[in-house]
Protein backbone atom coordinates (compact mmCIF):
# COMPACT_ATOMS: atom_id res chain seq x y z
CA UNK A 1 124.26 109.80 144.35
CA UNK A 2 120.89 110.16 142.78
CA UNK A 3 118.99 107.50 141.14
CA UNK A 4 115.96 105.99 140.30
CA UNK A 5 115.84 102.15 140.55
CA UNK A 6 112.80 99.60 139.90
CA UNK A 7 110.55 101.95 141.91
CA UNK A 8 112.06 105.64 142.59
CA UNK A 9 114.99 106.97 144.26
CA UNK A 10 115.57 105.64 148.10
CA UNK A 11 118.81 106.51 149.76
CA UNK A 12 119.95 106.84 153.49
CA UNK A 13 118.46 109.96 155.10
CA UNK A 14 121.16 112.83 155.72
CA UNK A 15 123.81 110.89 153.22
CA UNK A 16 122.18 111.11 149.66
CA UNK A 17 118.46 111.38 150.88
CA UNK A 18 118.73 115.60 151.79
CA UNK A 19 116.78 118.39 151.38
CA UNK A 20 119.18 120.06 148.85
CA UNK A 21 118.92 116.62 146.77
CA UNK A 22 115.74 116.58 146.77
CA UNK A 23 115.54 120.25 145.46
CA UNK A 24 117.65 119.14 142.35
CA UNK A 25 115.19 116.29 142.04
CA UNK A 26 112.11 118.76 142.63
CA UNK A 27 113.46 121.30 139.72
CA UNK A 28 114.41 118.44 137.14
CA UNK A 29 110.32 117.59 137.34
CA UNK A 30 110.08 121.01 137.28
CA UNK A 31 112.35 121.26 134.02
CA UNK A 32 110.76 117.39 132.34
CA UNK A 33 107.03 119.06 132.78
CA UNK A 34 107.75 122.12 130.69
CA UNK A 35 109.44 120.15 128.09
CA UNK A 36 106.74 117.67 127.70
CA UNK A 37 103.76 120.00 128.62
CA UNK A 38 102.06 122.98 127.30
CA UNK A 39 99.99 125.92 129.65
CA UNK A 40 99.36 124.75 133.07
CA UNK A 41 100.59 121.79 134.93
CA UNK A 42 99.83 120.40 138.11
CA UNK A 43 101.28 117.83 140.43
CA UNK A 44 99.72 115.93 143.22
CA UNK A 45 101.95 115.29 146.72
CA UNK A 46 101.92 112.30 149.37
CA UNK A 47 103.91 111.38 151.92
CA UNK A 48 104.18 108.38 154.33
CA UNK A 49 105.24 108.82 158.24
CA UNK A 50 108.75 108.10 157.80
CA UNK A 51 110.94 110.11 159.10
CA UNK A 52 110.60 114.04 158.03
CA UNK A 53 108.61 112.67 155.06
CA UNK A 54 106.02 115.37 155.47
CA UNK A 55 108.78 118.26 155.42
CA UNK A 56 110.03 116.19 152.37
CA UNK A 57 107.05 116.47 150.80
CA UNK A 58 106.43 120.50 151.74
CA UNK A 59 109.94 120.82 149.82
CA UNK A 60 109.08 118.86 146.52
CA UNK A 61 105.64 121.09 146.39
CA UNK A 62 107.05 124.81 147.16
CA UNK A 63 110.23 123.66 144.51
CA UNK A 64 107.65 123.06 141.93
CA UNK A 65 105.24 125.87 142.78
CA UNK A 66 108.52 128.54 142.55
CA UNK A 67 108.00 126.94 138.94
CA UNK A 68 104.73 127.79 138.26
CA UNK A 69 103.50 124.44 139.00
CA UNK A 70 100.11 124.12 140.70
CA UNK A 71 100.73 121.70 143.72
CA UNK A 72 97.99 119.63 145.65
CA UNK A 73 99.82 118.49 148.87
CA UNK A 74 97.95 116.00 151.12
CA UNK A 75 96.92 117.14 154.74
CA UNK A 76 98.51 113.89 156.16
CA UNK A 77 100.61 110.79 155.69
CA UNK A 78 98.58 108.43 153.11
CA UNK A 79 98.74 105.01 150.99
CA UNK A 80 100.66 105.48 147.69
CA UNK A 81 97.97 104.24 145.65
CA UNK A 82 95.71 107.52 147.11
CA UNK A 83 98.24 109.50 145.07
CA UNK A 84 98.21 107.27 142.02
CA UNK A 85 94.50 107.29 142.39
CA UNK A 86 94.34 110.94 142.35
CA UNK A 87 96.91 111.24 139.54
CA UNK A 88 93.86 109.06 137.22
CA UNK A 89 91.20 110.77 138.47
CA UNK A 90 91.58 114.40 138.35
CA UNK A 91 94.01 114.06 135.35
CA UNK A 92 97.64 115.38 137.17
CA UNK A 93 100.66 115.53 134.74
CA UNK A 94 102.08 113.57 137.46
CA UNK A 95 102.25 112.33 140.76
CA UNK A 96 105.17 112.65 143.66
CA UNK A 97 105.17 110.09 146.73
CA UNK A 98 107.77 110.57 149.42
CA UNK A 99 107.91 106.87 150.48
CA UNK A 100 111.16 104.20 150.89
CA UNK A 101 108.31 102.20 150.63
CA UNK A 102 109.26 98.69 153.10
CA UNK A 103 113.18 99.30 153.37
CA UNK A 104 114.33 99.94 156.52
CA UNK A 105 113.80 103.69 158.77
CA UNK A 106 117.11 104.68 157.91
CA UNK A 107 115.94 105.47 154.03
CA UNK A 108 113.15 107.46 152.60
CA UNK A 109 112.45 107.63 149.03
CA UNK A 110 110.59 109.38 145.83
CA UNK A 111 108.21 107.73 143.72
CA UNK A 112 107.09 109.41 140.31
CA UNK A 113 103.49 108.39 139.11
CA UNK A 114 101.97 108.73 135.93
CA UNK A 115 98.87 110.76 134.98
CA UNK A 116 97.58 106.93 134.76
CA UNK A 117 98.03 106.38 138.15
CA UNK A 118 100.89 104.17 137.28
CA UNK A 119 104.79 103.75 138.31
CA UNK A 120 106.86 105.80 136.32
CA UNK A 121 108.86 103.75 133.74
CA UNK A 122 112.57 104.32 132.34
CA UNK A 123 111.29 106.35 129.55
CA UNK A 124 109.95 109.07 132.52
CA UNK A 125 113.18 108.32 135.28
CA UNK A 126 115.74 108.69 132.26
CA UNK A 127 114.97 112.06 130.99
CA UNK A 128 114.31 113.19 134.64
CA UNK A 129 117.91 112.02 135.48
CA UNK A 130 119.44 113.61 132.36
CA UNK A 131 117.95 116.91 133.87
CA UNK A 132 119.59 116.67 137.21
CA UNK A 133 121.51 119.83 137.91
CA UNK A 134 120.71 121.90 134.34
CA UNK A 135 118.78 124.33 136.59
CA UNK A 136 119.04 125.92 139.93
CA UNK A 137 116.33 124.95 142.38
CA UNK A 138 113.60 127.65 142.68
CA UNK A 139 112.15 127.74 145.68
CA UNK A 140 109.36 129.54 147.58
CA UNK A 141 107.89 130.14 150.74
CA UNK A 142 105.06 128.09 151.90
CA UNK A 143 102.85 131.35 152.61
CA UNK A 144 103.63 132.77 149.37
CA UNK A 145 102.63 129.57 147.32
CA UNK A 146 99.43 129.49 149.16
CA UNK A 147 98.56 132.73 148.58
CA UNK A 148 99.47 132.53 144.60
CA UNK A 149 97.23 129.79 144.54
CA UNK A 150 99.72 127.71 143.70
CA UNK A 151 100.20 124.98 146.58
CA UNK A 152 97.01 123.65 148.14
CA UNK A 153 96.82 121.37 150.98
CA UNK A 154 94.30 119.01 150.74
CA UNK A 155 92.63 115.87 152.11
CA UNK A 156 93.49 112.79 149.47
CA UNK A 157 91.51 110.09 151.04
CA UNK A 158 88.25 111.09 150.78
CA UNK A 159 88.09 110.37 146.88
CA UNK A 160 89.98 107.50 147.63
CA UNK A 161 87.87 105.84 149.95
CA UNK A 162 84.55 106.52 148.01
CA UNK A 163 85.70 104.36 145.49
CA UNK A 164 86.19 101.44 147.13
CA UNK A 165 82.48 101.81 147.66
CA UNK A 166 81.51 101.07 144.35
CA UNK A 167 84.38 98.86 143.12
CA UNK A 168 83.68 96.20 145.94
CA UNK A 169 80.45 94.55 147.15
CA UNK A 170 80.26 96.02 150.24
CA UNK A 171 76.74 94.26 150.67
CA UNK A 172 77.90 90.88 150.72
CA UNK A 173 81.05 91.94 152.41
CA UNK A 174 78.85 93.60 155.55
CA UNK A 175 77.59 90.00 155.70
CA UNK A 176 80.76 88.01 156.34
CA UNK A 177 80.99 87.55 160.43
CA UNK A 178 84.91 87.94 160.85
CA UNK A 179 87.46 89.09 163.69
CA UNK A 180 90.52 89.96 161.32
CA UNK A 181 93.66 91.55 162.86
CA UNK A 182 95.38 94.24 160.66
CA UNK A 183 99.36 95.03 161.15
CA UNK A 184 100.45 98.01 159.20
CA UNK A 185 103.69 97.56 160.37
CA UNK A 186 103.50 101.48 161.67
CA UNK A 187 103.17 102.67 157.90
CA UNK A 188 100.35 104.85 156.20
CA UNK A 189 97.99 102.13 155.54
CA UNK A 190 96.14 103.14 158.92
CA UNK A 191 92.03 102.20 158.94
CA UNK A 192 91.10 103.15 155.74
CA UNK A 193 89.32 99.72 155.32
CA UNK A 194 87.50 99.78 158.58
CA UNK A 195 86.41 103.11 156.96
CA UNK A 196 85.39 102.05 153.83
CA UNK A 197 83.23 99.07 155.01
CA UNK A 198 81.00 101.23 157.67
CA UNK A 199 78.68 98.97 159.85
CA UNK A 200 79.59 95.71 159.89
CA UNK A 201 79.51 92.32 160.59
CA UNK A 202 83.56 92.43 160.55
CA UNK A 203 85.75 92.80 163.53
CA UNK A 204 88.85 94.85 162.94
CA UNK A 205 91.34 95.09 165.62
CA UNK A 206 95.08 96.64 164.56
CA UNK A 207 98.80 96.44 165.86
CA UNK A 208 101.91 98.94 164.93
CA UNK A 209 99.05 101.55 163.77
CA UNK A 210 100.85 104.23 165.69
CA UNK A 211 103.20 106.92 164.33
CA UNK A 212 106.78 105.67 164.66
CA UNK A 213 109.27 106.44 161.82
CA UNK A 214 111.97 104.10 163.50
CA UNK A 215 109.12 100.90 162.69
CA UNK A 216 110.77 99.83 166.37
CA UNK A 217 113.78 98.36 164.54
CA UNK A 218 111.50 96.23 161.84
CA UNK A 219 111.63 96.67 158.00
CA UNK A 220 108.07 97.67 157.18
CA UNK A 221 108.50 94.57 154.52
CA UNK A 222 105.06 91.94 155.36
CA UNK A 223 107.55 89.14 154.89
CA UNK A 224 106.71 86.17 157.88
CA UNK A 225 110.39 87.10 159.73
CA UNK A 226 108.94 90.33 160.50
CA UNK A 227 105.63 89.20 161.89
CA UNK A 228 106.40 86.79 164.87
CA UNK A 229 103.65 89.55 167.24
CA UNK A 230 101.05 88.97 164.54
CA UNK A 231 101.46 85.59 164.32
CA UNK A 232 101.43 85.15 168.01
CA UNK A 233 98.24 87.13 168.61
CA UNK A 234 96.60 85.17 165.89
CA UNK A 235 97.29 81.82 167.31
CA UNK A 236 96.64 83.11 170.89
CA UNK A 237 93.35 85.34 170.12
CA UNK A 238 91.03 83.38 168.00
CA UNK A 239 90.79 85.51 164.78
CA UNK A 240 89.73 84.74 161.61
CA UNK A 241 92.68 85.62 159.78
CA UNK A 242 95.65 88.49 159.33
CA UNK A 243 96.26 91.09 156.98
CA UNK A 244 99.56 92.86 156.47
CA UNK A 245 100.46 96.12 155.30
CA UNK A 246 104.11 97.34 153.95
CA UNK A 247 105.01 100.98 155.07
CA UNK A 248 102.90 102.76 152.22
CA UNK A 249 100.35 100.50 152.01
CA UNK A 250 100.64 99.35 148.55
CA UNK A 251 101.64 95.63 149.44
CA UNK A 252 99.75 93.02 151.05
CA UNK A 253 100.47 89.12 153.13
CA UNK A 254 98.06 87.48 155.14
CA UNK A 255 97.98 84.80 158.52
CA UNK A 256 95.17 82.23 158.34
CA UNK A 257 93.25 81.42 161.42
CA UNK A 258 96.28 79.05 162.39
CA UNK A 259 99.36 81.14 162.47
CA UNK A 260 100.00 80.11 158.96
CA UNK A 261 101.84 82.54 156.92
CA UNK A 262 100.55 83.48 153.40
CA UNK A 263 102.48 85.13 151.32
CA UNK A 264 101.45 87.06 147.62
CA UNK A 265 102.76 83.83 145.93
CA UNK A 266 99.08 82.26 146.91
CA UNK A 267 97.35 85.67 147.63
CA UNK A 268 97.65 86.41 143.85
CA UNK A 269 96.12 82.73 142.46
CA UNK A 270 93.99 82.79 144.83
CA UNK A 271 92.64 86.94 143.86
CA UNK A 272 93.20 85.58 139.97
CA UNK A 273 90.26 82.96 140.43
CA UNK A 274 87.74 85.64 141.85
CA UNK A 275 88.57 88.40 139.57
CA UNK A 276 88.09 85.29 136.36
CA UNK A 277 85.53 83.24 137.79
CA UNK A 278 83.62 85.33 140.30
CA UNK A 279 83.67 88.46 138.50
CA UNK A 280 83.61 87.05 135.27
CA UNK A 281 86.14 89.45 134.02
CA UNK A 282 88.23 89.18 131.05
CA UNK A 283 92.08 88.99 130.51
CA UNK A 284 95.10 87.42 131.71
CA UNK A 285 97.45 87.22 134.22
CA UNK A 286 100.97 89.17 135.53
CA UNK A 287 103.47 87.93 137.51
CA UNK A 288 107.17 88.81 137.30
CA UNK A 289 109.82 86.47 136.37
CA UNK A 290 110.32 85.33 140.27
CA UNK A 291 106.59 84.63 140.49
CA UNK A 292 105.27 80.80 141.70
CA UNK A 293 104.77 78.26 139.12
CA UNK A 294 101.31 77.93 140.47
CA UNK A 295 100.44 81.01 139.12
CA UNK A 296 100.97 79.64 135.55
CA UNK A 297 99.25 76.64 136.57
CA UNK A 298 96.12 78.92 137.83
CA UNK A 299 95.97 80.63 134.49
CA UNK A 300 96.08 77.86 132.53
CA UNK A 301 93.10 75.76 134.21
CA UNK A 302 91.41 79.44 133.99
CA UNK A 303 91.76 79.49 130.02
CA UNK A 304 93.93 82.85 130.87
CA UNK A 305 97.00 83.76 129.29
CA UNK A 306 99.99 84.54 131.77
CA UNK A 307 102.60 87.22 131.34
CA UNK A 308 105.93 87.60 132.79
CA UNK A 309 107.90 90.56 133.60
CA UNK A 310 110.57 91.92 134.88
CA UNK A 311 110.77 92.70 138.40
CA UNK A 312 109.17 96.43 138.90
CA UNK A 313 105.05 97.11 138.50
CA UNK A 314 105.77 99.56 136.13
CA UNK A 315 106.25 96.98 134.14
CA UNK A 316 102.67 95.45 134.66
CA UNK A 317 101.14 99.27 134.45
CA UNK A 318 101.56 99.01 130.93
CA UNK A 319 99.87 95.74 130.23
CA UNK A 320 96.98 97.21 132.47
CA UNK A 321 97.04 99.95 130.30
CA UNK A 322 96.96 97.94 127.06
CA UNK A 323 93.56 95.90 128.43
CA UNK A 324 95.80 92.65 128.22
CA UNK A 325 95.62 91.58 132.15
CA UNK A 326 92.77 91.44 134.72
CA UNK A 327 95.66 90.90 137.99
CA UNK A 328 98.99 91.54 138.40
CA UNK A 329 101.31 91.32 141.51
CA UNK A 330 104.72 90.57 142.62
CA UNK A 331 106.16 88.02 144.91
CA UNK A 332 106.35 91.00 147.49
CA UNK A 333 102.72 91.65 147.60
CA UNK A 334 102.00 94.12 145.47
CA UNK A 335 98.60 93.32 143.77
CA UNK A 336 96.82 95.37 141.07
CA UNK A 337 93.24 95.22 139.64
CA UNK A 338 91.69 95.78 136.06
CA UNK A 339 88.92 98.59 136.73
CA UNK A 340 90.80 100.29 139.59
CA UNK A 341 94.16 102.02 138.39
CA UNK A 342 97.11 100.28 137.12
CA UNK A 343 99.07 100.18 140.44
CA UNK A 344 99.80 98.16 143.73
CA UNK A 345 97.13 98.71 146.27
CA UNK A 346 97.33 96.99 149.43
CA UNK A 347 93.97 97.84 150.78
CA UNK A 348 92.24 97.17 147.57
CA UNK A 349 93.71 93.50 147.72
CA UNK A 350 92.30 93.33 151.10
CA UNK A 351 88.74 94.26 150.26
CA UNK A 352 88.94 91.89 147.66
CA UNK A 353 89.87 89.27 149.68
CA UNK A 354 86.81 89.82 151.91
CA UNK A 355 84.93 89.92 148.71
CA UNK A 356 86.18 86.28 147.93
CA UNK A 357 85.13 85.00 151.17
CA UNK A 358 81.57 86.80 150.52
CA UNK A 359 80.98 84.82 146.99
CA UNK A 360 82.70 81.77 147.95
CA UNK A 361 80.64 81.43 151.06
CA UNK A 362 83.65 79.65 153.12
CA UNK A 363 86.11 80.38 155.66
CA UNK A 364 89.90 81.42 154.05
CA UNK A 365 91.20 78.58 155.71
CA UNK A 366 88.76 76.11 153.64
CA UNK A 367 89.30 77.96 151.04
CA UNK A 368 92.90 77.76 150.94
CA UNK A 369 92.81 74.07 151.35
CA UNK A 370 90.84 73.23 148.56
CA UNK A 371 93.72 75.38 146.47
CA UNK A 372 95.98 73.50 147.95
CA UNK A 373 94.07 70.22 146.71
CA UNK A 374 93.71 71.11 143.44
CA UNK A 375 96.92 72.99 142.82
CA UNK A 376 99.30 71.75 144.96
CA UNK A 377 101.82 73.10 147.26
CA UNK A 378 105.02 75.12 146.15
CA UNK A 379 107.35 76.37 148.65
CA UNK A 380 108.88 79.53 147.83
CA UNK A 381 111.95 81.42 150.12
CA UNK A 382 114.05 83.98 149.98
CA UNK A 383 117.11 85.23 151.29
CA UNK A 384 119.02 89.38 150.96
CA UNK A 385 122.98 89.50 151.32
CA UNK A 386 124.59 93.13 151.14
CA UNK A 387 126.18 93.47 148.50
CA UNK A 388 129.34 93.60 149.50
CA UNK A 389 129.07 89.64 149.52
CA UNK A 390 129.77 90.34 145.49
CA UNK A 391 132.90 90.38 144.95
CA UNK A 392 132.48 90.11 140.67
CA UNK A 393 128.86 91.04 139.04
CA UNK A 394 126.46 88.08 138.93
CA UNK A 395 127.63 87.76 134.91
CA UNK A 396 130.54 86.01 136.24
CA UNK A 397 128.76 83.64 137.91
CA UNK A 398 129.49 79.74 137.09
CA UNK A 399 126.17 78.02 136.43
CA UNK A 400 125.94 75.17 137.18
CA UNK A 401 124.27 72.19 134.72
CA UNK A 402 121.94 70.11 138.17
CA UNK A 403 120.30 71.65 140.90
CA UNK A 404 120.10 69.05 143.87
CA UNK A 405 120.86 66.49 141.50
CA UNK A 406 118.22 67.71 138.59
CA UNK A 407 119.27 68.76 135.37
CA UNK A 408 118.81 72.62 134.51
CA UNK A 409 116.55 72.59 131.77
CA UNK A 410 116.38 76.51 131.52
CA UNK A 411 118.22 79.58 132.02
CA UNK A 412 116.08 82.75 132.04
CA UNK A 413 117.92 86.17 132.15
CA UNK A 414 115.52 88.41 131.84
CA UNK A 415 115.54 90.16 135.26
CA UNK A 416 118.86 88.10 137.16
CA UNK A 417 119.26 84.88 136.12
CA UNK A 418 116.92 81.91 137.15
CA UNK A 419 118.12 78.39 136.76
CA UNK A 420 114.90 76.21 136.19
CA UNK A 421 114.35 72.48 136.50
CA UNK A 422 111.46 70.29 136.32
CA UNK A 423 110.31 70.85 139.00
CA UNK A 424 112.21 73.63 141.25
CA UNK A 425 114.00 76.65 140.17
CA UNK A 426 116.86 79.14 141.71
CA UNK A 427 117.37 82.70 141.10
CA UNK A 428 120.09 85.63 141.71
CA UNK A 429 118.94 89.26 141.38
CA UNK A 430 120.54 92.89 142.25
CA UNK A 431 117.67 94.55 144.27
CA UNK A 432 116.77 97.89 142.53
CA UNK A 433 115.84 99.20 145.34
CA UNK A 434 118.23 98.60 148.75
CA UNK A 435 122.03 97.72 148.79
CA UNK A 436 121.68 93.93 148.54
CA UNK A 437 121.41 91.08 146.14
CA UNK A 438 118.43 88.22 146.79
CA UNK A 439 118.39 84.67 145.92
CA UNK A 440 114.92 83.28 145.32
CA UNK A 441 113.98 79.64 144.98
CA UNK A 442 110.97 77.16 145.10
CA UNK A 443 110.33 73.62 145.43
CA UNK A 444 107.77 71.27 145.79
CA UNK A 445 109.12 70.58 149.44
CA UNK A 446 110.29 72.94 152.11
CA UNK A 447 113.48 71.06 152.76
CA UNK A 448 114.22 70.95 149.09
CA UNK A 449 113.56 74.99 148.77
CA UNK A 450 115.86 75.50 151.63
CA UNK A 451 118.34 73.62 150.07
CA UNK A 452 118.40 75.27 146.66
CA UNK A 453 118.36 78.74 148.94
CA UNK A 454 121.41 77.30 150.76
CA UNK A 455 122.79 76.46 147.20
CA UNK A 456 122.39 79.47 145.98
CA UNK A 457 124.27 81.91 149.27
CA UNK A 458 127.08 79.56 148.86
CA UNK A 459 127.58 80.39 145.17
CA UNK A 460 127.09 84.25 146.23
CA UNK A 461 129.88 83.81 148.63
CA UNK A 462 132.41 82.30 146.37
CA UNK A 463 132.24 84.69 143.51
């Protein structure tokens, strides 16, 4: 089966994720560009270095060029956001990334992007799907296209790295004397950072930046279960911090100096502050509807409105695009910047937490405790069951009126349903994106946001 979920199609590699699927796919772009575009189109290609993802990616481009579609197909596996950025920049009618993104090796995936540079929305996947199968896939050897002109392959990160170097104060950042260990979790987020900084004062050592489309049995997901090595060599080898990227580079998590994992739930604030106060830009804030309570708390003592979405970026690529917000991300850390395009970047977040530490003048550790002081702590968890735990749809759940004793003040349904109290909440939600469902919750106490996590699997389990 075919279809596009929160972010693209993913399905298992050899059972719905094949070559001759991804032709259909390939010729219903084909099909939506000619309906919605006049004269000549073009389409920009990435891949990541999952498995056959570059002969993924070689298919998509010679499908569309057999359509008369000019094709630029990158010269190596690269960060999603390098295609989105390209999409903005030289003004594609779209964009293509062959990515399953962090799920695990067994899937691989296809992202649409928008001549913004953002995720396609339902408006774009729904008129794609309704073309699935009208047409016959053209196709075209990979000599031939080249030699029509019409499929180039060409380096994407050179244009994507040059503008970091004016969207970031790499002066102050050169400053900053730092020995930061990078995991990117064998995914395409490789050294693009060490690149884009040049000489510095900054110490960048990596782990998992190898080519291994199996990830060595580990989701490519920066979540703290999958980081035990980082965290390890962190405690053990004196660095200033972690940094975490997902499999195409377009989410973000960090360690602090102790071991301490920090996940986008703080990472976000924490960004929000230096984009408002530091960079004295304007707008407010996105988070989706499973974002911490602290973010609303951040925006308010900034004088900045917050927003809440639906799970999906797409969602915040169109508040981005109507001037409204200055930050965005999602609990899974994908963060996105006014200025820059209005997508998930993992490295961007990154350099933008090195710019922090430049203005603030203060270690990340420091710097998260005085959040801490002034915002308190939330505790926010997790937890994916297949989906076969479901035996009836999440409508049929039976909510119940206290969590842990508190009385639910709130039901929200506007992405799963979240059951909110005072001062914790619990959520269920389908992923769009893998075979599972998730229950989210947070607390103001670990023990109490295990509990309500505990609460919620057992309520899973007898549906």
């Amino acid at each position: 089966m075919i279809k596009f979920g929160t972010d693209g199609w993913r399905a298992v590699i050899a059972q719905d994720f094949t070559f001759d699927n991804l032709k259909i796919v390939s010729q219903a772009i084909a099909d939506y560009l000619k309906k919605i575009t006049k004269g000549s189109k073009k389409v920009v290609i990435g891949y990541d270095r999952r498995f056959l993802s570059k002969e993924f990616a070689q298919t998509v481009g010679l499908v569309l060029a057999a359509n008369n579609i000019k094709v630029v197909l990158s010269d190596r596996d690269v960060p999603t956001p390098a295609v989105s950025f390209h999409c903005a920049k030289s003004k594609y009618n779209l964009g293509v990334m062959i990515t399953a993104s962090h799920n695990p090796a067994k899937f691989n995936g296809f992202k649409i992007k928008t001549p913004e540079g953002g995720s396609a929305d339902k408006d774009i996947t729904n008129k794609v799907e309704s073309l699935f199968g009208k047409t016959k896939p053209k196709d075209m050897d990979l000599d031939q296209a080249k030699k029509k002109k019409l499929l180039q392959i060409k380096d994407l990160t050179k244009d994507y790295l040059g503008f970091f170097k004016t969207f970031v104060n790499l002066k102050k950042i050169r400053k900053l004397k730092l020995k930061v260990l990078v995991d990117v979790m064998y995914g395409s987020g490789d050294n693009f950072v060490e690149k884009i900084l040049g000489p510095s004062n900054i110490k960048i050592e990596y782990l998992h930046n190898e080519f291994n489309p199996s990830f060595r049995g580990i989701n490519p997901e920066p979540v703290e279960s999958n980081l035990s090595e980082l965290i390890t060599k962190i405690k053990k080898g004196n660095y200033d911090m972690g940094l975490v990227l997902d499999g195409d580079a377009d989410r973000i998590a960090m360690v602090d100096g102790e071991g301490n994992y920090i996940n986008a739930q703080v990472i976000l604030p924490l960004l929000a502050i230096h984009m408002i106060k530091n960079r004295k830009l304007k707008g407010g804030i996105g988070k989706t509807v499973v974002g911490s309570d602290v973010i609303d708390k951040v925006a308010l003592s900034l004088g900045a409105p917050c927003y809440e979405t639906p799970i999906g970026f797409k969602y915040f690529s169109r508040l981005f695009k109507e001037n409204l917000i200055t930050i965005a991300g999602e609990e899974a850390g994908g963060i996105g910047f006014k200025g820059y395009i209005p997508e998930r970047d993992g490295s961007c977040a990154f350099l933008l937490l090195l710019e922090m530490l430049a203005f603030e003048k203060k270690t990340f550790s420091k710097l998260l405790g005085q959040f801490y002081r002034q915002y308190g702590h939330y505790y926010y968890s997790r937890i994916s069951m297949p989906v076969s735990s479901l035996k009836k749809s999440l409508s049929d759940l039976k909510l119940p009126k206290q969590l842990l004793g508190e009385k639910v003040q709130r039901v929200n349904t506007l992405d799963g349903i979240k059951l909110i109290t005072k001062k914790n909440w619990l959520m269920f939600r389908k992923s769009g994106t893998e075979p599972i469902v998730r229950v989210y919750a947070e607390g103001k106490s670990k023990k109490i946001t295990e509990k309500l996590v505990q609460l919620g699997k057992k309520k899973i389990m007898s549906l």
